[in-house]
PDB file of N, CA and C in Angstrom:
ATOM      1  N   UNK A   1       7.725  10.827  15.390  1.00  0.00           N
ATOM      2  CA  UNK A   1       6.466  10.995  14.714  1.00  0.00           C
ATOM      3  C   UNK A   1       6.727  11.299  13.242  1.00  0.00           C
ATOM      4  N   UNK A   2       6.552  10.455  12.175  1.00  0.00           N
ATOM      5  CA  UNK A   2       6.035  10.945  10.759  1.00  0.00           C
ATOM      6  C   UNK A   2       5.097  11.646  10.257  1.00  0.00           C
ATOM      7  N   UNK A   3       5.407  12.694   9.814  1.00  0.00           N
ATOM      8  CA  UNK A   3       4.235  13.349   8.881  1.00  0.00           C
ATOM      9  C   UNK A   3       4.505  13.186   7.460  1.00  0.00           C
ATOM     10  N   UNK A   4       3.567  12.617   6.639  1.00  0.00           N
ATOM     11  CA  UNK A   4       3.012  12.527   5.332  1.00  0.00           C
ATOM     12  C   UNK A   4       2.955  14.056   4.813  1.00  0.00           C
ATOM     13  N   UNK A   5       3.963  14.322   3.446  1.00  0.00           N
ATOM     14  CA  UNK A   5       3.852  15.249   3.136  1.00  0.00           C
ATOM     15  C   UNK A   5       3.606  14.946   1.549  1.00  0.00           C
ATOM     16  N   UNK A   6       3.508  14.110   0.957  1.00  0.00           N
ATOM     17  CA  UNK A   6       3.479  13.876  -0.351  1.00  0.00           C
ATOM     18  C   UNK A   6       2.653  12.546  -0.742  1.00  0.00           C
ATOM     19  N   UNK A   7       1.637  12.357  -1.602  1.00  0.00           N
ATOM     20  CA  UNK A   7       1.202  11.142  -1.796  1.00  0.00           C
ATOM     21  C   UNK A   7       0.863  11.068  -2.957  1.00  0.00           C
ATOM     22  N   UNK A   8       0.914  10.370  -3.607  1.00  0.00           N
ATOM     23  CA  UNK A   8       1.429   9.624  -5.040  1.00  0.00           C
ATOM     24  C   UNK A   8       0.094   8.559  -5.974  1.00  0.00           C
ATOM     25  N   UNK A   9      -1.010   8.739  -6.466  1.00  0.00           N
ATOM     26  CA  UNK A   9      -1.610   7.187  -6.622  1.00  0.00           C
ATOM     27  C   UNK A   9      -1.419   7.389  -8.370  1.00  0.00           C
ATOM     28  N   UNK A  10      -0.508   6.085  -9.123  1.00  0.00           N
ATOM     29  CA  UNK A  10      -0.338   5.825 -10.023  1.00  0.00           C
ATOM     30  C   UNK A  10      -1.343   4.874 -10.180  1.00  0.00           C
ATOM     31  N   UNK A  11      -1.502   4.756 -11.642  1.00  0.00           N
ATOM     32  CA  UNK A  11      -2.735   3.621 -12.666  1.00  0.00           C
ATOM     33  C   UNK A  11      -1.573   3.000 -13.573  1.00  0.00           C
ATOM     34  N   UNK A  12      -1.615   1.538 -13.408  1.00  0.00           N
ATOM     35  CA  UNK A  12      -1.062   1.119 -14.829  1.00  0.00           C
ATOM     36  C   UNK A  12      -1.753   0.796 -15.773  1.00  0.00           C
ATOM     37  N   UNK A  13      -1.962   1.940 -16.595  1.00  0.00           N
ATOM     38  CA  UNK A  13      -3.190   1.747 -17.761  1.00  0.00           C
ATOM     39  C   UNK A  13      -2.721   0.919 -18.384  1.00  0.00           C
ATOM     40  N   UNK A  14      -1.826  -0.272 -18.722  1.00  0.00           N
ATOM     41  CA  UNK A  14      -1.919  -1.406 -19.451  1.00  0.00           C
ATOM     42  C   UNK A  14      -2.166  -2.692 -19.209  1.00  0.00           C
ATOM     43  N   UNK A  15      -2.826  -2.780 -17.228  1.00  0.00           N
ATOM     44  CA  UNK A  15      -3.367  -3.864 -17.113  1.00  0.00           C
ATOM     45  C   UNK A  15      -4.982  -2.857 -16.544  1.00  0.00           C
ATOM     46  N   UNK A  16      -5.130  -1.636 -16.553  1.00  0.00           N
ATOM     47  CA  UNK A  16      -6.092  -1.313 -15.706  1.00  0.00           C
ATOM     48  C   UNK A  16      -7.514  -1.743 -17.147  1.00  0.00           C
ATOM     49  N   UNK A  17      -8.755  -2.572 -16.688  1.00  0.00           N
ATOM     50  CA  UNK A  17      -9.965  -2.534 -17.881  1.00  0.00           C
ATOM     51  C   UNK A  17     -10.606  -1.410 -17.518  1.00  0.00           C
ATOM     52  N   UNK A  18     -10.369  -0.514 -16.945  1.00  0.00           N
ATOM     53  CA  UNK A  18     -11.496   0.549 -16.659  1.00  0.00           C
ATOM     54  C   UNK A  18     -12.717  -0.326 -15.746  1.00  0.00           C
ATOM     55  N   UNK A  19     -12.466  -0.741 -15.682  1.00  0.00           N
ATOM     56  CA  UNK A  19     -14.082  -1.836 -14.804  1.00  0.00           C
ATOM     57  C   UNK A  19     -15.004  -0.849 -13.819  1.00  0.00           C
ATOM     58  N   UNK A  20     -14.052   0.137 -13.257  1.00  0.00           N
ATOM     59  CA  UNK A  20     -15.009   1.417 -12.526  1.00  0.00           C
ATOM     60  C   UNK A  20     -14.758   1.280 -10.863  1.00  0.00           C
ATOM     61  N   UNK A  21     -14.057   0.168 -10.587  1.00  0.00           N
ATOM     62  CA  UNK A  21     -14.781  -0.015  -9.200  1.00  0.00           C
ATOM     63  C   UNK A  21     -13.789   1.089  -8.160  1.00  0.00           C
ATOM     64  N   UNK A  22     -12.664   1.739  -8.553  1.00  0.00           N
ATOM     65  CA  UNK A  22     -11.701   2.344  -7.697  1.00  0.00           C
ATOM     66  C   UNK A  22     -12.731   3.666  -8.029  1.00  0.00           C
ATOM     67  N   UNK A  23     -13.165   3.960  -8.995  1.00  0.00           N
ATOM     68  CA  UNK A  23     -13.972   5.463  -9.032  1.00  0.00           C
ATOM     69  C   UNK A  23     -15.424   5.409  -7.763  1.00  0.00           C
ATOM     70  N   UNK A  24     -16.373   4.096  -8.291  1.00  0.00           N
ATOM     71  CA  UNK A  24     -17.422   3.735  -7.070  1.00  0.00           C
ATOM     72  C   UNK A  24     -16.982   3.581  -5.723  1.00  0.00           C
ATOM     73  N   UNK A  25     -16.063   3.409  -5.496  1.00  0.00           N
ATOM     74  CA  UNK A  25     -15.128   3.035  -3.864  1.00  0.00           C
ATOM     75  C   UNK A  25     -14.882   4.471  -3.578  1.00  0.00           C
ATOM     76  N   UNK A  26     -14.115   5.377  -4.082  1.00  0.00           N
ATOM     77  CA  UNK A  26     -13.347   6.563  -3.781  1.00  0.00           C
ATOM     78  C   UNK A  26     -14.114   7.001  -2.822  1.00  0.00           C
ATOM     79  N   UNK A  27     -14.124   7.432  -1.592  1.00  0.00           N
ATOM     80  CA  UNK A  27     -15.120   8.040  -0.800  1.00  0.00           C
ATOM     81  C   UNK A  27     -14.752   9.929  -0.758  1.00  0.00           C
ATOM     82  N   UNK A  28     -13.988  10.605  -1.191  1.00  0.00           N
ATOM     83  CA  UNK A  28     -13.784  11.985  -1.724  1.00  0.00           C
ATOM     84  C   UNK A  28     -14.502  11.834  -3.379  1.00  0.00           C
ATOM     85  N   UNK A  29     -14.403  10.894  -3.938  1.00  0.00           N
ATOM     86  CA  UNK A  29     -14.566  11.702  -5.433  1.00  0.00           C
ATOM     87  C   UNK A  29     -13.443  11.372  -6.218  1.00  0.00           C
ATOM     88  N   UNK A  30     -12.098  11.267  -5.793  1.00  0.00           N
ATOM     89  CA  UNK A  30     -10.912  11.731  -6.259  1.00  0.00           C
ATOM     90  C   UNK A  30     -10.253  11.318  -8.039  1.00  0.00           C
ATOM     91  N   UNK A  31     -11.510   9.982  -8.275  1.00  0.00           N
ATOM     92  CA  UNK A  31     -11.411   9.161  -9.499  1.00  0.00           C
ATOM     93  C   UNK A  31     -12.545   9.491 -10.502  1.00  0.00           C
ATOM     94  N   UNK A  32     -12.084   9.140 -11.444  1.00  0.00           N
ATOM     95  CA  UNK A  32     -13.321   9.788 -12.683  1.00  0.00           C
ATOM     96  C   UNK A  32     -13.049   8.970 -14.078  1.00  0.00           C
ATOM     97  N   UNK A  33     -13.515   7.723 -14.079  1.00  0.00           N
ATOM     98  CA  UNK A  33     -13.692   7.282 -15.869  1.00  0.00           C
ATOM     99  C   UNK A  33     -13.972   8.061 -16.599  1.00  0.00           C
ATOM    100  N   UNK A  34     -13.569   7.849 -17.453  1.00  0.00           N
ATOM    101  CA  UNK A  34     -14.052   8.960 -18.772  1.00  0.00           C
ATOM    102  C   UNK A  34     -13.610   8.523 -20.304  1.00  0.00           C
ATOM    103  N   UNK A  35     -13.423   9.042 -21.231  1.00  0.00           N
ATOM    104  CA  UNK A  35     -12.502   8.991 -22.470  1.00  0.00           C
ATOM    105  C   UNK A  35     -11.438   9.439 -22.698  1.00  0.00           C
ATOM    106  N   UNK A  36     -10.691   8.935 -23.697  1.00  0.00           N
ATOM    107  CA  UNK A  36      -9.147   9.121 -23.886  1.00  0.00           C
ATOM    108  C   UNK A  36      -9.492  10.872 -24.303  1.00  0.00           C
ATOM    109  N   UNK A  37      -8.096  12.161 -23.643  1.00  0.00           N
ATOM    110  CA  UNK A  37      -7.998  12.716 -24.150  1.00  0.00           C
ATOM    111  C   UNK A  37      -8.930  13.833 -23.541  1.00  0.00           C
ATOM    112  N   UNK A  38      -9.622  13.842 -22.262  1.00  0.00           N
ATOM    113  CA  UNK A  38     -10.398  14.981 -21.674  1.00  0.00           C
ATOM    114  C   UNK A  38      -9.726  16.278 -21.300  1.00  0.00           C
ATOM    115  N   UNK A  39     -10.367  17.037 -21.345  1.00  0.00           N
ATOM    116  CA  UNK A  39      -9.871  18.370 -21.287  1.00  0.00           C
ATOM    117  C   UNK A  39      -9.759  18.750 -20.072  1.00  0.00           C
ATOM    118  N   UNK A  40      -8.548  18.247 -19.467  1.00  0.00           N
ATOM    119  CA  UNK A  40      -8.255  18.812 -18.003  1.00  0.00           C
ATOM    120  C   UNK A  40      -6.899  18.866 -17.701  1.00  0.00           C
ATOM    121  N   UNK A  41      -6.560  19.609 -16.645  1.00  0.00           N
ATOM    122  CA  UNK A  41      -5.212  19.675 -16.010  1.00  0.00           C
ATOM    123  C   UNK A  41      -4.879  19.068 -15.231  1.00  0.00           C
ATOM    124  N   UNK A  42      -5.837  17.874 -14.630  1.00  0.00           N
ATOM    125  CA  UNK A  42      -5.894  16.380 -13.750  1.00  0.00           C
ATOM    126  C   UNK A  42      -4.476  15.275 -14.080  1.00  0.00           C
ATOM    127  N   UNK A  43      -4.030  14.676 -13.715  1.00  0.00           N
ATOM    128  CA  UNK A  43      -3.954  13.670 -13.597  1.00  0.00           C
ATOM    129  C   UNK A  43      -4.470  12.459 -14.268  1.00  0.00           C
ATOM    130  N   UNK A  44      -4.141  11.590 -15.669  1.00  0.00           N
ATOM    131  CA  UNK A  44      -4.692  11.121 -16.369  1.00  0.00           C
ATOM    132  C   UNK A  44      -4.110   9.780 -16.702  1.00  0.00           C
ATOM    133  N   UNK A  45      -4.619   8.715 -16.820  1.00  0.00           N
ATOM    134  CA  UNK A  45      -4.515   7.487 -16.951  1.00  0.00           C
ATOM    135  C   UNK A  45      -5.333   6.816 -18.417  1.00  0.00           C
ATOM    136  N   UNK A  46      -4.597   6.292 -19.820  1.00  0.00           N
ATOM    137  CA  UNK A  46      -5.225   5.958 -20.731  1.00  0.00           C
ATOM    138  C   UNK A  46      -5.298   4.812 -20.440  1.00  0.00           C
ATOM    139  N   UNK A  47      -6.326   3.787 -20.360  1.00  0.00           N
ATOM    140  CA  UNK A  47      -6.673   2.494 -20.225  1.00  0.00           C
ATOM    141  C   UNK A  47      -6.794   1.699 -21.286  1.00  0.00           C
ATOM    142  N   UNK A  48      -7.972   0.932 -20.750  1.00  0.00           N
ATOM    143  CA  UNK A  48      -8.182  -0.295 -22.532  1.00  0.00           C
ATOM    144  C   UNK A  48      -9.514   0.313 -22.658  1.00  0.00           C
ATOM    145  N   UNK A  49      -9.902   0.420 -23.820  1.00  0.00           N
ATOM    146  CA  UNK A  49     -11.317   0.115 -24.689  1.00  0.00           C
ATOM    147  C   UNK A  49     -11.400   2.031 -24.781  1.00  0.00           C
ATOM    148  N   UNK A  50     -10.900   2.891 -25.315  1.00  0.00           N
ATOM    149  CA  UNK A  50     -11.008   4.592 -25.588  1.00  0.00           C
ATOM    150  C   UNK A  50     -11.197   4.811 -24.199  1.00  0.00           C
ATOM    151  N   UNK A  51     -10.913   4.317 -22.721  1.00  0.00           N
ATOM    152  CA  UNK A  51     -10.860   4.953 -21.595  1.00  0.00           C
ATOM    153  C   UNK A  51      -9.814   5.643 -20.887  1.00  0.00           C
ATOM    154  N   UNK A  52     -10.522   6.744 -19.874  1.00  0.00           N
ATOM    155  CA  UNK A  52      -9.250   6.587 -19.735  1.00  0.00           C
ATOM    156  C   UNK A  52      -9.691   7.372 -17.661  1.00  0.00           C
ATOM    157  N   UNK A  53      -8.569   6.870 -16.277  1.00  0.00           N
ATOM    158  CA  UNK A  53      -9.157   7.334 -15.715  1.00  0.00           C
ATOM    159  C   UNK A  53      -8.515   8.688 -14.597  1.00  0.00           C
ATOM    160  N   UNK A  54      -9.125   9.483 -14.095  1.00  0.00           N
ATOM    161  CA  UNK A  54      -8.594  10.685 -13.995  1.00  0.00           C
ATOM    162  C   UNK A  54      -8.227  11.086 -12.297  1.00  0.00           C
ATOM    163  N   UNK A  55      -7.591  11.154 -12.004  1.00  0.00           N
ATOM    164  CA  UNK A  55      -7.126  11.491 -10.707  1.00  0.00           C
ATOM    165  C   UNK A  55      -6.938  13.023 -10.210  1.00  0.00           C
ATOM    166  N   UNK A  56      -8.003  13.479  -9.440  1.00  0.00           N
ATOM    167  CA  UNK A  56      -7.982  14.625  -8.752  1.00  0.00           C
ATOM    168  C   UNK A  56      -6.649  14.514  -7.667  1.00  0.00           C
ATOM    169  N   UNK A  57      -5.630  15.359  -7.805  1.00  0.00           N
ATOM    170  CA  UNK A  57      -4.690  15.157  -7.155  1.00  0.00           C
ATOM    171  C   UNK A  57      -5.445  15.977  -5.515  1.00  0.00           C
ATOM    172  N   UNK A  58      -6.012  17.058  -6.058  1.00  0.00           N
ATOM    173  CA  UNK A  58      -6.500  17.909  -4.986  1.00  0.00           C
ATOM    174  C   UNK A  58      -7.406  17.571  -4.123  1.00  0.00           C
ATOM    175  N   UNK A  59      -7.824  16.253  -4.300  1.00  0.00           N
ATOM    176  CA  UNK A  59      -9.312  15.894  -3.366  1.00  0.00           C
ATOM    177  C   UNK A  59      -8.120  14.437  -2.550  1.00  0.00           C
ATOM    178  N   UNK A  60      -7.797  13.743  -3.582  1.00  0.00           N
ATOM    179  CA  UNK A  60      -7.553  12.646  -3.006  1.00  0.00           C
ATOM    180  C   UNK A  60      -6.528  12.634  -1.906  1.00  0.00           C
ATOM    181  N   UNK A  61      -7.201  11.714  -0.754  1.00  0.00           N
ATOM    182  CA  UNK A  61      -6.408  11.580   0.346  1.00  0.00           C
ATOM    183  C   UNK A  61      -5.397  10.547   1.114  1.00  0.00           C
ATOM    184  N   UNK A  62      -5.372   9.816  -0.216  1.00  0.00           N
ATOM    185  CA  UNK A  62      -4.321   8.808   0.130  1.00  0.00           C
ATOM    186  C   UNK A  62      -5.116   7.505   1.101  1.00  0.00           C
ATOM    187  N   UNK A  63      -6.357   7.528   1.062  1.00  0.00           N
ATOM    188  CA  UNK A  63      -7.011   6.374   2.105  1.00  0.00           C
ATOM    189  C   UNK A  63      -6.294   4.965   1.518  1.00  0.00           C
ATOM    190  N   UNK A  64      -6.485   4.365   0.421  1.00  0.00           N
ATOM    191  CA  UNK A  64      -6.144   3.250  -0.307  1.00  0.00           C
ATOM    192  C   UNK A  64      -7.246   2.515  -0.731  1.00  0.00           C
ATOM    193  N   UNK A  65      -8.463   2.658  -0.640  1.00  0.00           N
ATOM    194  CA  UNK A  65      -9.487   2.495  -0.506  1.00  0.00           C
ATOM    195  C   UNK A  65      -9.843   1.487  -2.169  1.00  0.00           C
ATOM    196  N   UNK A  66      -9.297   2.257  -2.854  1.00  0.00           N
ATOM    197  CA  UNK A  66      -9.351   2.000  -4.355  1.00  0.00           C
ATOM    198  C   UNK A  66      -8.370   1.132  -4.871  1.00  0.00           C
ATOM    199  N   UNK A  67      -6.833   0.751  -3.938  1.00  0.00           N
ATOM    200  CA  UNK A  67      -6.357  -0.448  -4.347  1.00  0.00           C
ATOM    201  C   UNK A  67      -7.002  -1.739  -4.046  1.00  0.00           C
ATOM    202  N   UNK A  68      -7.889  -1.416  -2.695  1.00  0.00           N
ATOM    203  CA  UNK A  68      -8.217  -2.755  -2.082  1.00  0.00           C
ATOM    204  C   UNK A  68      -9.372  -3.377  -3.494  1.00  0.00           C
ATOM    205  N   UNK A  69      -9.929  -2.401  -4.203  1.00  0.00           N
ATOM    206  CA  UNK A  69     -11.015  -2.657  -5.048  1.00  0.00           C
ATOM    207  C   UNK A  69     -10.202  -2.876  -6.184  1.00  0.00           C
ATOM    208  N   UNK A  70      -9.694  -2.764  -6.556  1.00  0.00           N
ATOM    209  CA  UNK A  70      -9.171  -2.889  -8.145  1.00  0.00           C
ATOM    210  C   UNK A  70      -9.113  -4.496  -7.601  1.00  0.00           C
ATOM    211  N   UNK A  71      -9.419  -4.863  -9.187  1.00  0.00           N
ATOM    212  CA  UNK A  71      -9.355  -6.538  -9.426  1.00  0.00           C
ATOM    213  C   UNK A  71      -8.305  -6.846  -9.885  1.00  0.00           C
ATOM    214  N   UNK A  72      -7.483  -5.967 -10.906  1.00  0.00           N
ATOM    215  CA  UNK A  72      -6.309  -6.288 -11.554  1.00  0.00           C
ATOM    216  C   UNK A  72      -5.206  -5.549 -10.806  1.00  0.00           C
ATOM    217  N   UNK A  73      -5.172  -5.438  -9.715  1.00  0.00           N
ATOM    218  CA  UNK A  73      -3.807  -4.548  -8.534  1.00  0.00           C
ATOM    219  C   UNK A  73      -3.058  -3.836  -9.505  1.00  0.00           C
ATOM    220  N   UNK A  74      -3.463  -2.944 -10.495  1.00  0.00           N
ATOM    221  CA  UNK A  74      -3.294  -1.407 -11.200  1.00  0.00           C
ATOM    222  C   UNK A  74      -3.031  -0.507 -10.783  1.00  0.00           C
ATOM    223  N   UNK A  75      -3.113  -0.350  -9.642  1.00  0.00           N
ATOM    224  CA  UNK A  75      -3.147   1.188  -8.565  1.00  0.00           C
ATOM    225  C   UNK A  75      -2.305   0.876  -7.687  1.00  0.00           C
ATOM    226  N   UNK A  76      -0.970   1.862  -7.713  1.00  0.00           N
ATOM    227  CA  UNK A  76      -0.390   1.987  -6.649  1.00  0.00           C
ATOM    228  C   UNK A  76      -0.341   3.455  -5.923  1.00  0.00           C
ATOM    229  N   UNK A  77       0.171   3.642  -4.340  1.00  0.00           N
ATOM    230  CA  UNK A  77      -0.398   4.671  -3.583  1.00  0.00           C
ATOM    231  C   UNK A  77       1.355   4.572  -3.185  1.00  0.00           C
ATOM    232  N   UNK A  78       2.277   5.708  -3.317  1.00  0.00           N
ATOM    233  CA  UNK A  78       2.992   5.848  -2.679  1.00  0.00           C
ATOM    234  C   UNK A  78       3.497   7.543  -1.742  1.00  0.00           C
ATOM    235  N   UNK A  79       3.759   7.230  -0.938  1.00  0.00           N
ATOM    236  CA  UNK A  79       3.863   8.627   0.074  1.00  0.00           C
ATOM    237  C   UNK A  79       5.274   8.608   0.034  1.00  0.00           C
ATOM    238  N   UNK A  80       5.422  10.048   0.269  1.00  0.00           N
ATOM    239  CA  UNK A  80       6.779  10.412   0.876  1.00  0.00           C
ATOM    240  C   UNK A  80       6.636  11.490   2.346  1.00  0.00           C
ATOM    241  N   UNK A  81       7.568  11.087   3.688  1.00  0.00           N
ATOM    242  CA  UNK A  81       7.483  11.068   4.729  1.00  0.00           C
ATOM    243  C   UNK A  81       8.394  11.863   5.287  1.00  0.00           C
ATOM    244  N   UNK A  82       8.416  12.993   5.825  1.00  0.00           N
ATOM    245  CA  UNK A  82       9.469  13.514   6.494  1.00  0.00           C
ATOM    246  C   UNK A  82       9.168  13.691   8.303  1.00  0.00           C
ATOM    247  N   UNK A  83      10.379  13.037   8.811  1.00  0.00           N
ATOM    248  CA  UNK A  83      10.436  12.964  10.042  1.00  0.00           C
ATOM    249  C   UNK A  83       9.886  14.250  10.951  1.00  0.00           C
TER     250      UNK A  83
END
């Protein structure tokens, strides 16, 4: 049996447009568009056009939900697994 002890979701803000749709998909919340440069201790992704988007490490649950939506496959989800 594997248990998931670590999970990982990177943005490559140099193909991500901000387009929104991994934040509208998220079913926790865990994503947040916004502007370059917000005042948080989040998890932060600078995009194109002064965006930029923000990852609640603490909500998100690793569903994948938000790669299947990205148009430009920007988002990767990786776990680490201990037996």
């Amino acid at each position: 049996m594997r248990k998931v002890t670590a999970i990982a979701l990177d943005i490559q803000g140099r193909i991500c447009t901000g387009c929104n749709n991994c934040v509208v998909a998220c079913p926790v919340n865990a994503l947040e568009l916004t502007v370059i440069n917000p005042v948080t201790k989040k998890k932060t992704y600078n995009v194109l056009n002064g965006k930029a988007v923000v990852i609640d490490e603490d909500v998100c649950n690793g569903c994948g939900i938000c790669l299947m939506v990205c148009p430009q496959r920007a988002i990767t989800l990786t776990t680490e697994s201990s037996v």
